[in-house]
C-alpha atoms as a PDB file:
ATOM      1  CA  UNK A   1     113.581 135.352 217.947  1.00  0.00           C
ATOM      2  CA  UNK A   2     111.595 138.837 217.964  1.00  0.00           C
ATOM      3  CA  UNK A   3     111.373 140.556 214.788  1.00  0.00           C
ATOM      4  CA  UNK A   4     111.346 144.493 215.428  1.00  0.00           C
ATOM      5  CA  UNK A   5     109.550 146.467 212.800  1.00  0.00           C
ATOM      6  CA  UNK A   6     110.474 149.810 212.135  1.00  0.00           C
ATOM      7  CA  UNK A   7     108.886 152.491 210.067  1.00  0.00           C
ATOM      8  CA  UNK A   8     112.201 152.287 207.439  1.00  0.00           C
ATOM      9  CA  UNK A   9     113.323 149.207 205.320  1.00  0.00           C
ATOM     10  CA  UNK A  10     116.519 148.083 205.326  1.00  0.00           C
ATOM     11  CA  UNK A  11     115.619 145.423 202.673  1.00  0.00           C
ATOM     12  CA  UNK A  12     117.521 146.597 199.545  1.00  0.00           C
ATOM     13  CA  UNK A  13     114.955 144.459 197.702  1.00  0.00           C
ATOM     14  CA  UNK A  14     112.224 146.313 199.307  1.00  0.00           C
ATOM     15  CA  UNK A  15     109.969 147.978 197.108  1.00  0.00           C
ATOM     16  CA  UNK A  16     110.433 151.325 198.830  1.00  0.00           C
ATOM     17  CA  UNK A  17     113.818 151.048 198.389  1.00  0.00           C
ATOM     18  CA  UNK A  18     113.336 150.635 194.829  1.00  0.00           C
ATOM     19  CA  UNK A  19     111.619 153.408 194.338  1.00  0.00           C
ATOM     20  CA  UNK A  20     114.253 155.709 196.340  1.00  0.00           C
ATOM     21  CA  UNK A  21     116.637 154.545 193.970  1.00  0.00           C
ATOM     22  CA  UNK A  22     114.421 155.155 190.433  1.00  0.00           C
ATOM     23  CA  UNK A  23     113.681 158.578 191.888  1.00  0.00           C
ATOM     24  CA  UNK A  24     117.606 159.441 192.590  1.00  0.00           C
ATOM     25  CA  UNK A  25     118.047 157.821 188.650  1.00  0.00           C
ATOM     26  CA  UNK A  26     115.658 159.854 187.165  1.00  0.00           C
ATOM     27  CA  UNK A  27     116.670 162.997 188.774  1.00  0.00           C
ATOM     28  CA  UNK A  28     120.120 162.275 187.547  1.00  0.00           C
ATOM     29  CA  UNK A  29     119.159 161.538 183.814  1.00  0.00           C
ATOM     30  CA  UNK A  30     116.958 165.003 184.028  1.00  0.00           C
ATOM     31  CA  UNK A  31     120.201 166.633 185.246  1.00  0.00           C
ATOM     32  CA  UNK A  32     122.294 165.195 182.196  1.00  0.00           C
ATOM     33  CA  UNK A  33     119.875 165.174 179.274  1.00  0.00           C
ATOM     34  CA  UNK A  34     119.609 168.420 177.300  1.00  0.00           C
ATOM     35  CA  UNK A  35     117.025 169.613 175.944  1.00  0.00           C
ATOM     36  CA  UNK A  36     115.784 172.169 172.904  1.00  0.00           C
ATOM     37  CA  UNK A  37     112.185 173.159 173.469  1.00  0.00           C
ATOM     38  CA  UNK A  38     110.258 176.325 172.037  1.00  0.00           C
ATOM     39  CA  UNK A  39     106.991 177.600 172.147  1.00  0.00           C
ATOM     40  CA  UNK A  40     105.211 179.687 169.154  1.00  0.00           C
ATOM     41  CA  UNK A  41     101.892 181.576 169.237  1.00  0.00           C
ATOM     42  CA  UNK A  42     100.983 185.535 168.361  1.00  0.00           C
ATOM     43  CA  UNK A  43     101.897 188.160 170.764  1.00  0.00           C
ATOM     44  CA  UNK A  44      99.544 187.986 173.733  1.00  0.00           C
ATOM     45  CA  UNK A  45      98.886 184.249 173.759  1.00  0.00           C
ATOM     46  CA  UNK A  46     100.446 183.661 176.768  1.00  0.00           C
ATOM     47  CA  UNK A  47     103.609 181.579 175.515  1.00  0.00           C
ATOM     48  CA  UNK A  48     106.118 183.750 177.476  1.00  0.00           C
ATOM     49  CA  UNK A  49     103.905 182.991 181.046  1.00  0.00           C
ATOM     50  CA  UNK A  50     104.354 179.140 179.601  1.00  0.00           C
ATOM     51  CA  UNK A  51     108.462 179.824 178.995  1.00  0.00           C
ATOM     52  CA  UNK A  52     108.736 181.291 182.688  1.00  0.00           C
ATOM     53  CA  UNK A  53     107.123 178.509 184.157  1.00  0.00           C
ATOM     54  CA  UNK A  54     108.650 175.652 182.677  1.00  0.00           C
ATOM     55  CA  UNK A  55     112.054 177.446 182.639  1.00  0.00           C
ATOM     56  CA  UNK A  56     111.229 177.432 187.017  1.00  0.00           C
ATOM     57  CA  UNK A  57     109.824 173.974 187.019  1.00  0.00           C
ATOM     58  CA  UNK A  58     112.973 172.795 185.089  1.00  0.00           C
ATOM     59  CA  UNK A  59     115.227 174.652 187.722  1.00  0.00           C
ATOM     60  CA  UNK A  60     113.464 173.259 190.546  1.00  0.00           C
ATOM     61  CA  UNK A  61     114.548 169.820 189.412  1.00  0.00           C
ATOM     62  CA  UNK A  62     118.306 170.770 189.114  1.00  0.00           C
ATOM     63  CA  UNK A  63     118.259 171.222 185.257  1.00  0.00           C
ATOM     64  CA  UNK A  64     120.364 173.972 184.253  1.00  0.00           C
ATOM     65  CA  UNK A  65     117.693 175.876 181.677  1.00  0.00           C
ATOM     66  CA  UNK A  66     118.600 179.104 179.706  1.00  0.00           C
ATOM     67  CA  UNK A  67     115.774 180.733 177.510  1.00  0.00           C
ATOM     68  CA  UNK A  68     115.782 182.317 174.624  1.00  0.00           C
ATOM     69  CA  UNK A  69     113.612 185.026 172.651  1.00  0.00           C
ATOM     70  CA  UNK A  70     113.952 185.077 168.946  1.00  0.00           C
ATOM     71  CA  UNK A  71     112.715 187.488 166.686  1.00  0.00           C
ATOM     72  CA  UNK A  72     113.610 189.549 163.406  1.00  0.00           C
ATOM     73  CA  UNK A  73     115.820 192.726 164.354  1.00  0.00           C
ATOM     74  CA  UNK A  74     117.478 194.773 161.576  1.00  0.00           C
ATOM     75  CA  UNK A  75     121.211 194.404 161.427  1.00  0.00           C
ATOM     76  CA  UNK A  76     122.485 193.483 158.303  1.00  0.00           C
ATOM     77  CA  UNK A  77     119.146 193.550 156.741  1.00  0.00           C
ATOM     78  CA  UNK A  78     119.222 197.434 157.763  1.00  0.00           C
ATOM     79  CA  UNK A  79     120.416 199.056 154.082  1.00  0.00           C
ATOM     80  CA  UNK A  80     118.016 197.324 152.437  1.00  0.00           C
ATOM     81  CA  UNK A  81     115.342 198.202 154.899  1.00  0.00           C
ATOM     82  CA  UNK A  82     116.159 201.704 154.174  1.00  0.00           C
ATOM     83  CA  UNK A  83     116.330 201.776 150.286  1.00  0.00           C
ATOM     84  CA  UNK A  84     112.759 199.662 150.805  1.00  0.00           C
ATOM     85  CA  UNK A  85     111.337 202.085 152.449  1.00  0.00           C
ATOM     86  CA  UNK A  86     112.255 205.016 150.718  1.00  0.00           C
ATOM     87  CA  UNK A  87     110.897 203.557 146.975  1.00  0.00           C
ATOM     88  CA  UNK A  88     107.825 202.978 149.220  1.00  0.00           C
ATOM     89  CA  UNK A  89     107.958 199.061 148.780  1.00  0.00           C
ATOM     90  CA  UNK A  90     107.614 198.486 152.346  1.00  0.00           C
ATOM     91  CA  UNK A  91     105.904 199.803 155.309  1.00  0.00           C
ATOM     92  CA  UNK A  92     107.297 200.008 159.119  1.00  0.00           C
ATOM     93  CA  UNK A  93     104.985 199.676 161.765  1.00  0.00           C
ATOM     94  CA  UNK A  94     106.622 200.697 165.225  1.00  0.00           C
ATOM     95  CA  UNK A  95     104.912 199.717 168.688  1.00  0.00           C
ATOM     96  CA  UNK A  96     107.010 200.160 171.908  1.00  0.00           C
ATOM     97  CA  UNK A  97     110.361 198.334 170.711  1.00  0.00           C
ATOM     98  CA  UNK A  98     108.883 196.564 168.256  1.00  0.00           C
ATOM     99  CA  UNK A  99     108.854 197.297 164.079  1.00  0.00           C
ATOM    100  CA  UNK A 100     106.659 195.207 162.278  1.00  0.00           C
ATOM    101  CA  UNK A 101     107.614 195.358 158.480  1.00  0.00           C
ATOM    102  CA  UNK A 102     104.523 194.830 155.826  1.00  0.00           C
ATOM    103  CA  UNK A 103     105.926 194.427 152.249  1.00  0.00           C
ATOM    104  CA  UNK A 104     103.896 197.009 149.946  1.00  0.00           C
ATOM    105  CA  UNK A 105     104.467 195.940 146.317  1.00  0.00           C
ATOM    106  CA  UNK A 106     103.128 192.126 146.092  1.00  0.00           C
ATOM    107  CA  UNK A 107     103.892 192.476 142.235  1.00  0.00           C
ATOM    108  CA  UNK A 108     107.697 192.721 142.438  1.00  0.00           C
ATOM    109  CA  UNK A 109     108.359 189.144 143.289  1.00  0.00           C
ATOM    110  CA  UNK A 110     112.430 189.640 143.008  1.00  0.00           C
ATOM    111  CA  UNK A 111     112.547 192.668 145.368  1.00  0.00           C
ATOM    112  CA  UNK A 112     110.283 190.077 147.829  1.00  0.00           C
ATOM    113  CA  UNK A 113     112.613 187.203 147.656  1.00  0.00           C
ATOM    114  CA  UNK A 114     115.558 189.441 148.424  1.00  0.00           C
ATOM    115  CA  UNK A 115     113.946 191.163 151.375  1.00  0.00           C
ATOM    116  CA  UNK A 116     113.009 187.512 152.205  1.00  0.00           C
ATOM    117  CA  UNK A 117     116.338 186.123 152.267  1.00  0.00           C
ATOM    118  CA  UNK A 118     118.063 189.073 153.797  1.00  0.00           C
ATOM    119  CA  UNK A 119     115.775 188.755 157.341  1.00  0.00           C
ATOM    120  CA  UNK A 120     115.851 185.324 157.391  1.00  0.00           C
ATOM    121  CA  UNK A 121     119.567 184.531 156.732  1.00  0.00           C
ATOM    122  CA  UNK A 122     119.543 187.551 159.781  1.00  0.00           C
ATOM    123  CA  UNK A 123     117.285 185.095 161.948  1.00  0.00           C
ATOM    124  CA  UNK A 124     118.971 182.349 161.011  1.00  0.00           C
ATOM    125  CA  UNK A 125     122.411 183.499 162.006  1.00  0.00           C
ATOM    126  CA  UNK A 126     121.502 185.253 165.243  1.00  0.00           C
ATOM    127  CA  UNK A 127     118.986 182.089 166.497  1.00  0.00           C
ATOM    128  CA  UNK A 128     122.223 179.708 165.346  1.00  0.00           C
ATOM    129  CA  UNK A 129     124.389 181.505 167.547  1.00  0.00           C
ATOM    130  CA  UNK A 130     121.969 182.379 170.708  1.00  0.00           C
ATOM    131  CA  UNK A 131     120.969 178.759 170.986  1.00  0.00           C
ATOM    132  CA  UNK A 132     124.156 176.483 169.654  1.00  0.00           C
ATOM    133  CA  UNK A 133     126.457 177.538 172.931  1.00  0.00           C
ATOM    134  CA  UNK A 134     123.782 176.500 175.777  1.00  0.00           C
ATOM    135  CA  UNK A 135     123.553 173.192 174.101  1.00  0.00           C
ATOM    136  CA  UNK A 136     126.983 172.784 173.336  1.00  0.00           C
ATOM    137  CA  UNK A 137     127.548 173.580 177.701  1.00  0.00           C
ATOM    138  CA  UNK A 138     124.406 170.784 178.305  1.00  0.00           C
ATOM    139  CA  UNK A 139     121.990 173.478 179.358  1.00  0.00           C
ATOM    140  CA  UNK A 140     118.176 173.274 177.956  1.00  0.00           C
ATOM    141  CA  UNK A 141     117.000 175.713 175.797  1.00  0.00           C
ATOM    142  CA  UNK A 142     113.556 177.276 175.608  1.00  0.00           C
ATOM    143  CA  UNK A 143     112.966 178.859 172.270  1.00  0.00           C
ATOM    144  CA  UNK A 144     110.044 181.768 173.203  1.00  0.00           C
ATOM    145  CA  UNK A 145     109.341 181.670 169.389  1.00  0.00           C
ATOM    146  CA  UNK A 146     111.490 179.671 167.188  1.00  0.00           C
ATOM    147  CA  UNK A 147     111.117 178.270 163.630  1.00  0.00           C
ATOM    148  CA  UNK A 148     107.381 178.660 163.323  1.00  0.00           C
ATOM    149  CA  UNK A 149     107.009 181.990 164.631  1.00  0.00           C
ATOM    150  CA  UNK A 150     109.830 183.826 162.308  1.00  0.00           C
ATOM    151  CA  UNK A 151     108.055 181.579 159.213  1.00  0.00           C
ATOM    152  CA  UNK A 152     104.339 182.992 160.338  1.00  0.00           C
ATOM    153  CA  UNK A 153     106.015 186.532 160.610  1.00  0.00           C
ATOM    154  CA  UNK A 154     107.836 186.307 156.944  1.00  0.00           C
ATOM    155  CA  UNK A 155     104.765 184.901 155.552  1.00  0.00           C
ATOM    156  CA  UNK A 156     102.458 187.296 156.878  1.00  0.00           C
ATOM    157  CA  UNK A 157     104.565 190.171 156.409  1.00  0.00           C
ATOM    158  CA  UNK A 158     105.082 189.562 152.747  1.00  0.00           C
ATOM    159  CA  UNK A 159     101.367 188.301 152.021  1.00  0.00           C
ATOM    160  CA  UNK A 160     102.439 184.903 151.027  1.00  0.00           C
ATOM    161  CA  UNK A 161     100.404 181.325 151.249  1.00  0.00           C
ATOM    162  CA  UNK A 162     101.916 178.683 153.937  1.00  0.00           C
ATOM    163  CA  UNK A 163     103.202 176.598 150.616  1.00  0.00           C
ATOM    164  CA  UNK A 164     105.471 179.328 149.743  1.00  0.00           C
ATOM    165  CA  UNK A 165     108.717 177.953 148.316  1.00  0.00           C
ATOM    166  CA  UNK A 166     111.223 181.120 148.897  1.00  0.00           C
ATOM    167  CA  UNK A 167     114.730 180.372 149.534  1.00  0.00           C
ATOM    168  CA  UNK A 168     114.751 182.508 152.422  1.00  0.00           C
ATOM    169  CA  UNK A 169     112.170 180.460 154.416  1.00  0.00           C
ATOM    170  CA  UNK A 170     113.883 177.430 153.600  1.00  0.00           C
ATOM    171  CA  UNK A 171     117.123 178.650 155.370  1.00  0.00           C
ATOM    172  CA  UNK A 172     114.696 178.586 158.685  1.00  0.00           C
ATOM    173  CA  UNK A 173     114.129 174.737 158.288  1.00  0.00           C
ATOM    174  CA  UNK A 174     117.941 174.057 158.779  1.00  0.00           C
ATOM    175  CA  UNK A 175     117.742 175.217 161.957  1.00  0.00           C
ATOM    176  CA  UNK A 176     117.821 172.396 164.865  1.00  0.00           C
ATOM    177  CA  UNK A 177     114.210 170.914 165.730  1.00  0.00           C
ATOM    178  CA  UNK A 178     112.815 171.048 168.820  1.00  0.00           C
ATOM    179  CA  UNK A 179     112.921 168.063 170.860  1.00  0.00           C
ATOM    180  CA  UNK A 180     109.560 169.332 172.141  1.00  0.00           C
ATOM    181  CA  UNK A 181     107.552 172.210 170.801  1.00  0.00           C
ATOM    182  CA  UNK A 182     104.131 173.681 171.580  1.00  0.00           C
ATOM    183  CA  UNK A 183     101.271 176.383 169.713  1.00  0.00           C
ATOM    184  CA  UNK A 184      99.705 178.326 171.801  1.00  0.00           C
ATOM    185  CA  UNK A 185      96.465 178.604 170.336  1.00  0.00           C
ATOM    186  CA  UNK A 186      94.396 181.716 171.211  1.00  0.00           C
ATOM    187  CA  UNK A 187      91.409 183.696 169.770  1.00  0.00           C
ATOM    188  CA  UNK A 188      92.562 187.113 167.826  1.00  0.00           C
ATOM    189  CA  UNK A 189      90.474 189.478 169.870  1.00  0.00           C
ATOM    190  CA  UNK A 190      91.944 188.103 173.048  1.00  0.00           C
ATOM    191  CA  UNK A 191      95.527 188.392 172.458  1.00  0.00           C
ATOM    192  CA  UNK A 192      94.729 191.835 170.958  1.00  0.00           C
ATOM    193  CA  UNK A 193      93.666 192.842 174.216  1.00  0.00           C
ATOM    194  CA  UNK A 194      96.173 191.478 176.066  1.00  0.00           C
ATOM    195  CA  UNK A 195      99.474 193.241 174.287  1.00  0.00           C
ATOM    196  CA  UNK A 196      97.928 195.408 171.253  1.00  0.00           C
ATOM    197  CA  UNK A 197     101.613 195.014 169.048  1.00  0.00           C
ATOM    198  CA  UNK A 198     100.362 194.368 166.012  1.00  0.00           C
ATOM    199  CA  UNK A 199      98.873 197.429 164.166  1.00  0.00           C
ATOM    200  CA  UNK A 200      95.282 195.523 163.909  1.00  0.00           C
ATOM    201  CA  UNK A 201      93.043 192.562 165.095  1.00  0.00           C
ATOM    202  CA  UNK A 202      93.476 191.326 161.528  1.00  0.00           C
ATOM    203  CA  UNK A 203      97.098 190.902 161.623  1.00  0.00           C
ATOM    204  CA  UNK A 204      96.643 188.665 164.841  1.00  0.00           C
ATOM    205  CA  UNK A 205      94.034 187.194 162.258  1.00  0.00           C
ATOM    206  CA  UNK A 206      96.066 186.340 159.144  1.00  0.00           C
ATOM    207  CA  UNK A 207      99.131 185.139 161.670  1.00  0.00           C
ATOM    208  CA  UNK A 208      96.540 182.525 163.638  1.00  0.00           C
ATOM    209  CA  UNK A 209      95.915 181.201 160.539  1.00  0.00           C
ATOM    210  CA  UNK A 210      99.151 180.437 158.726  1.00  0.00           C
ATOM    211  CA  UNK A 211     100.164 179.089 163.089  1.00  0.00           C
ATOM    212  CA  UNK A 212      96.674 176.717 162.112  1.00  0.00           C
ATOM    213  CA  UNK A 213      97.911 175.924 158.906  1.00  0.00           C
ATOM    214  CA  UNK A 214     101.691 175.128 159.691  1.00  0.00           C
ATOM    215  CA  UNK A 215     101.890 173.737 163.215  1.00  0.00           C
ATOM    216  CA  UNK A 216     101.024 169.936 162.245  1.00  0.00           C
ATOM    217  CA  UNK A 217     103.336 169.223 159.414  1.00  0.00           C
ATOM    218  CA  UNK A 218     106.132 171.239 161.929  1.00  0.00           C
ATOM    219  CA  UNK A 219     105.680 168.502 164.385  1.00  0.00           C
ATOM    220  CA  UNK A 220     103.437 171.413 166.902  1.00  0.00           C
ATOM    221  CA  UNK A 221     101.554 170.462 169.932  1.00  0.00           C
ATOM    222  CA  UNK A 222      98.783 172.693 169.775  1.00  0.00           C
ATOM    223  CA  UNK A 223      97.429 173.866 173.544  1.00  0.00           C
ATOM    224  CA  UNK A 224      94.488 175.710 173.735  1.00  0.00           C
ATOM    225  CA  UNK A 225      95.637 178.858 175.382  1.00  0.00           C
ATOM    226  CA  UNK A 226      92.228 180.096 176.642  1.00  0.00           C
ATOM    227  CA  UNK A 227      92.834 177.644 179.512  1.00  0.00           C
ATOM    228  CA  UNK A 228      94.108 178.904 182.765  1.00  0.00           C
ATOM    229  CA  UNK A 229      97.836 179.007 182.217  1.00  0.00           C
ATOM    230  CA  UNK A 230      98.522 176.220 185.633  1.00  0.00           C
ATOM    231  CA  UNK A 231      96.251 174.204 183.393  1.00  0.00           C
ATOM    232  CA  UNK A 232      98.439 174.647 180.604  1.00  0.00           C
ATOM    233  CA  UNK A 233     101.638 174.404 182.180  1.00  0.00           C
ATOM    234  CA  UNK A 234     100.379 170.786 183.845  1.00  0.00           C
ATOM    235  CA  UNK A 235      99.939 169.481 180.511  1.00  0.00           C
ATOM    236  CA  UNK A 236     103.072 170.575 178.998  1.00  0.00           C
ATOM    237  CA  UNK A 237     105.038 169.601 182.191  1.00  0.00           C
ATOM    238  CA  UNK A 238     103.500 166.023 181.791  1.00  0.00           C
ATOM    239  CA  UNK A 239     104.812 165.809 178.087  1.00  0.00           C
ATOM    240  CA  UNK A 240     108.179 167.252 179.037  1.00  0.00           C
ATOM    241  CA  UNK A 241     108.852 165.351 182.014  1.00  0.00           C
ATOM    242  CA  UNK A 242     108.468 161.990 180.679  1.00  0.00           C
ATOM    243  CA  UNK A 243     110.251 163.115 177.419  1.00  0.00           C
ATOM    244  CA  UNK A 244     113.268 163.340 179.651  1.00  0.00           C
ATOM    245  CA  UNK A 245     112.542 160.273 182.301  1.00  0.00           C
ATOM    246  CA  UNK A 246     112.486 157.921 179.226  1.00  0.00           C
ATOM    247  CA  UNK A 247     115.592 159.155 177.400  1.00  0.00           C
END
């Protein structure tokens, strides 16, 4: 008998075969596994060119992928911001849409807690609601700034150490952790450069270092964000991907 061999397998034991089918099985646990992932760093770091990409890498694969930008906007906090402002206890820094508040009075500790729990009950609520619905529908979620960023923000803004105990700041660690979350670490000067927000170089300064201080014990995975961002984006696609393949 003459054996005809053919470029395809019919074998269903063939390893080729086997590796059709683990390829089809992975793609379909990608498809079905949710995820929550975030990324933190200061403005002009490069995290938002790290969101976009994984957000399209993620879509390429058939994952349905919303993301998600959180940071402090006055709402119910917006009375207080107001009475702050006019007994001079806090300053307002406006750039483009942005209003960077720096607390003024570092002797009145009670007015500082209550401005400290009024934003961050107001983060807390509004990053609750934008992220709880995607998950509850099975879409991922990437966080462009999440926990870390809005403690590094609070912190900064109200001259505090990274051990500070405020009520307010604890509200932000009952929000859902990331399944995967990455710091992207750049120098001050740099990100200065690249989207001036901040009223100085040392703000990007002080907020580098509470991110430097913070990130480990928040279960981080610092990137070094002076790399090109496809190197970047390789190394966090790496991390992700298997994250899901093995769940």
């Amino acid at each position: 008998m003459q054996t005809i061999l053919t470029g395809k397998s019919s074998n269903p034991y063939s390893p080729r075969m086997g590796h059709d089918r683990f390829a089809r099985w992975r793609l379909v646990m990608m498809r079905r596994r949710r995820l929550l992932l975030s990324f933190s760093g200061i403005d002009g770091s490069g995290k938002t060119t790290q969101v976009k990409l994984l957000e399209n890498r993620l879509k390429q694969n058939g994952i349905p992928t919303v993301r998600m930008w959180s940071r402090w906007r006055p709402l119910l906090s917006l009375p207080l911001l107001q009475v702050l402002r006019w007994t001079g206890q806090l300053r307002v820094h406006k750039k483009d849409f942005l209003s960077i508040v720096e607390f003024q009075d570092h002797k009145n500790e009670g007015v500082a807690s209550l401005w400290c729990f009024a934003t961050q009950l107001e983060n807390f609520l509004k990053t609750s609601l934008k992220i709880s619905l995607p998950l509850a529908l099975g879409r991922t979620v990437i966080c462009d700034r999440y926990t870390l960023d809005l403690l590094v923000d609070g912190m900064s803004d109200l001259h505090d150490s990274p051990n500070s105990l405020r009520l307010g700041f604890k509200l932000l660690r009952l929000l859902p952790r990331p399944d995967r979350a990455f710091l992207i670490d750049t120098d001050a000067e740099v990100a200065f450069e690249r989207k001036p927000d901040l009223p100085t170089v040392s703000h990007n300064v002080e907020r580098i270092r509470l991110f430097r201080s913070m990130y480990h014990n928040a279960g981080v995975k610092l990137m070094d964000g002076r790399r090109s961002p496809d190197a970047i984006h390789q190394d966090v696609w790496s991390l992700v991907s298997g994250m899901i393949s093995s769940r």
